[in-house]
C-alpha atoms as a PDB file:
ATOM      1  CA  UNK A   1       0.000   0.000   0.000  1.00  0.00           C
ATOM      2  CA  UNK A   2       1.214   3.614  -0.964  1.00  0.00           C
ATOM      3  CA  UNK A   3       0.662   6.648   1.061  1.00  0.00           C
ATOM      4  CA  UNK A   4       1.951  10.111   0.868  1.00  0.00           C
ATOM      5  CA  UNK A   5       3.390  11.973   3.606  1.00  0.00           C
ATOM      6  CA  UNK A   6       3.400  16.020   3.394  1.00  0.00           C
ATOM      7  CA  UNK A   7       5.970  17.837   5.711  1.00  0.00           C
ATOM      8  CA  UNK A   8       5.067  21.863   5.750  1.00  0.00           C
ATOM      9  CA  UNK A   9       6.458  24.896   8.031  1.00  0.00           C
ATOM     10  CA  UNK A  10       9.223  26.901   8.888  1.00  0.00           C
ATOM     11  CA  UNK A  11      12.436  25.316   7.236  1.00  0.00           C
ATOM     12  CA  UNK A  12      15.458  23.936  10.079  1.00  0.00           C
ATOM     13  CA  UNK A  13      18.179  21.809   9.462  1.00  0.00           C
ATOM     14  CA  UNK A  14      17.658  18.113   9.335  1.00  0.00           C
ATOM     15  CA  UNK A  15      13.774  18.227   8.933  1.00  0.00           C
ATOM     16  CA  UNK A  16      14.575  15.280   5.529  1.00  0.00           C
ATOM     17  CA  UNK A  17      17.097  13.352   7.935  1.00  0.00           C
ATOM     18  CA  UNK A  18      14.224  13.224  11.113  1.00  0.00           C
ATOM     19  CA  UNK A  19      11.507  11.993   8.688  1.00  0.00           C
ATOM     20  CA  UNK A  20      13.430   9.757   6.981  1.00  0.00           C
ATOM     21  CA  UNK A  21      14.672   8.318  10.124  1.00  0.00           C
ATOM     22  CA  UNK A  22      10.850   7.824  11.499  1.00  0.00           C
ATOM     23  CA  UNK A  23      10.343   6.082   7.974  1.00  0.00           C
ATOM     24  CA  UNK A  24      13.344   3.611   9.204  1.00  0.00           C
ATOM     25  CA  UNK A  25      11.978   2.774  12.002  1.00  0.00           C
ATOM     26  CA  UNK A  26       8.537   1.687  11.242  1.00  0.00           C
ATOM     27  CA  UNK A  27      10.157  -0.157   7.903  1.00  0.00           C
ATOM     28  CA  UNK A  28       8.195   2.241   5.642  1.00  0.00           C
ATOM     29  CA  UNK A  29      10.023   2.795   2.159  1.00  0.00           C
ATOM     30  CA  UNK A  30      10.420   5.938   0.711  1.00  0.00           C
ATOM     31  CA  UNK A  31       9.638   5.667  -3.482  1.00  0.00           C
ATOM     32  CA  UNK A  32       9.812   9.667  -4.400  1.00  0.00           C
ATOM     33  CA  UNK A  33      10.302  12.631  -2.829  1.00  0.00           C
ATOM     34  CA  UNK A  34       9.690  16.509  -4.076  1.00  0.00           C
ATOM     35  CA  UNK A  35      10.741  19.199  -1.906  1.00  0.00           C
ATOM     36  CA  UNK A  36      11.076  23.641  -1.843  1.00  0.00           C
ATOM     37  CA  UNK A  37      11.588  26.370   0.579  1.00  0.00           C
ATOM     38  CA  UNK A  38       9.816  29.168  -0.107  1.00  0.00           C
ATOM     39  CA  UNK A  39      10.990  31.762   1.212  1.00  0.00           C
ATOM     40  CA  UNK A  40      11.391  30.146   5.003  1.00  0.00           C
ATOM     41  CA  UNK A  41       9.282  27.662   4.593  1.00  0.00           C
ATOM     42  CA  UNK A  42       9.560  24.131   3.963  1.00  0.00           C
ATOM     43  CA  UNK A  43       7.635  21.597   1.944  1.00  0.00           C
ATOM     44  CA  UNK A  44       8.144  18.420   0.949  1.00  0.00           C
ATOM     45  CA  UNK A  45       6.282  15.652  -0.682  1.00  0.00           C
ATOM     46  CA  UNK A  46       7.315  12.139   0.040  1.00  0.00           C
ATOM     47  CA  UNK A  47       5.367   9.099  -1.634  1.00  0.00           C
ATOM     48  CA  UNK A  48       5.887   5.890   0.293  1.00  0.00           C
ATOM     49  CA  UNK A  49       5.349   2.284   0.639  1.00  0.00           C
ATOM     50  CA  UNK A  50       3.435   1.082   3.829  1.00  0.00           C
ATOM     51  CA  UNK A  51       3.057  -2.491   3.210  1.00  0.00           C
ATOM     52  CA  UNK A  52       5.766  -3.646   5.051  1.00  0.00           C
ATOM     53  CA  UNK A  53       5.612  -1.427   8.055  1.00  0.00           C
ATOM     54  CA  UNK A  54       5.374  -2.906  11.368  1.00  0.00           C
ATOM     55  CA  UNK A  55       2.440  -0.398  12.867  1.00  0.00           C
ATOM     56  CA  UNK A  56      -0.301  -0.181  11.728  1.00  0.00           C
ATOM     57  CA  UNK A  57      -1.739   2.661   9.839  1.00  0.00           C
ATOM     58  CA  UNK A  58      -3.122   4.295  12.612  1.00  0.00           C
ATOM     59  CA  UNK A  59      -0.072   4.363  14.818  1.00  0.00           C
ATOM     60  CA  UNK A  60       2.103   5.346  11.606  1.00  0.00           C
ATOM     61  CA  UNK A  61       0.128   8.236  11.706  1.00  0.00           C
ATOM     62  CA  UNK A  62       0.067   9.344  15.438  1.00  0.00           C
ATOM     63  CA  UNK A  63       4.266   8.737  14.971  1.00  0.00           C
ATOM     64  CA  UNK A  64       4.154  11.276  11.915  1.00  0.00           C
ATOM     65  CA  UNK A  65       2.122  13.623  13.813  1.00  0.00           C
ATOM     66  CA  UNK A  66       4.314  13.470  16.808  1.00  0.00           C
ATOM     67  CA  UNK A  67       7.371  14.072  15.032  1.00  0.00           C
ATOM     68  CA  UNK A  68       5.406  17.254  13.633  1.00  0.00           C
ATOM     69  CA  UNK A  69       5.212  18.263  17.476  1.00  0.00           C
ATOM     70  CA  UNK A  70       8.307  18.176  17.841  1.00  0.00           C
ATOM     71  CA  UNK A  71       9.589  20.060  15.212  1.00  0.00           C
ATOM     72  CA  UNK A  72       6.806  22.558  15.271  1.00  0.00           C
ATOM     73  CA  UNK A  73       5.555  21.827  11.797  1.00  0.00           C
ATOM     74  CA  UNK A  74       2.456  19.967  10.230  1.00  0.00           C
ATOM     75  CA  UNK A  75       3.686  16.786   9.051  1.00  0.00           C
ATOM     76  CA  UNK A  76       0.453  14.495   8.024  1.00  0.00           C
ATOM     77  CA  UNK A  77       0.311  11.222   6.428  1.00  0.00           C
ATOM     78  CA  UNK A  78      -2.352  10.015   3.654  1.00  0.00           C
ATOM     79  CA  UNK A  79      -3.370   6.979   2.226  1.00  0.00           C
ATOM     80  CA  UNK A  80      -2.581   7.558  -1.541  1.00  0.00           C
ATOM     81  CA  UNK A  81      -6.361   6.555  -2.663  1.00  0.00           C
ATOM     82  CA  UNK A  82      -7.532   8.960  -0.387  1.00  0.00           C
ATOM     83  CA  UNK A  83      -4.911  11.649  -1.513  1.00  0.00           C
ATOM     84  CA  UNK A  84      -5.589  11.237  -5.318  1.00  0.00           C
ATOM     85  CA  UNK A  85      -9.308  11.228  -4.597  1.00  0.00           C
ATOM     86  CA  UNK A  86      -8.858  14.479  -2.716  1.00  0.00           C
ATOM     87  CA  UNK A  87      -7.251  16.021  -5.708  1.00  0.00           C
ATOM     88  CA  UNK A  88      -9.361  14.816  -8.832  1.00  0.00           C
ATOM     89  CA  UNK A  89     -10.886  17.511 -10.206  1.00  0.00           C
END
């Protein structure tokens, strides 16, 4: 299963290295990733694969959210059906 995980605020260093270290730990692959700062913000894009993590999707996303705590941005994951079906015009 695919999802997509947006990471948006106020760009610091290592905000890729912390995500991608959460995405270690729960054994979630990262397939693609888009990323800019505008300005001083930071946004990024990543679109990974779930299937093998070892939480389940609910406690993948309370992990993300955390993380987004605790670097004081918004970092939310989505299934990817949900996300494209959000975005179909």
């Amino acid at each position: 299963m695919k999802a997509v995980i947006t990471v948006i605020g106020r760009d610091t260093v290592g905000v890729i290295a912390r995500v991608s270290a959460v995405c270690a730990e729960l054994n979630i692959n990262i397939e693609d990733v888009t990323q800019s700062i505008l300005q001083d913000m930071f946004c990024m894009i990543m679109l990974v694969d779930v299937s093998a993590a070892n939480a389940d999707p609910a406690a993948v996303r309370v992990r993300f959210a955390a993380l987004g705590e605790e670097m004081g941005m918004q970092v939310t994951v989505t299934r990817q059906e949900v996300f494209d079906a959000m975005h179909k015009i």
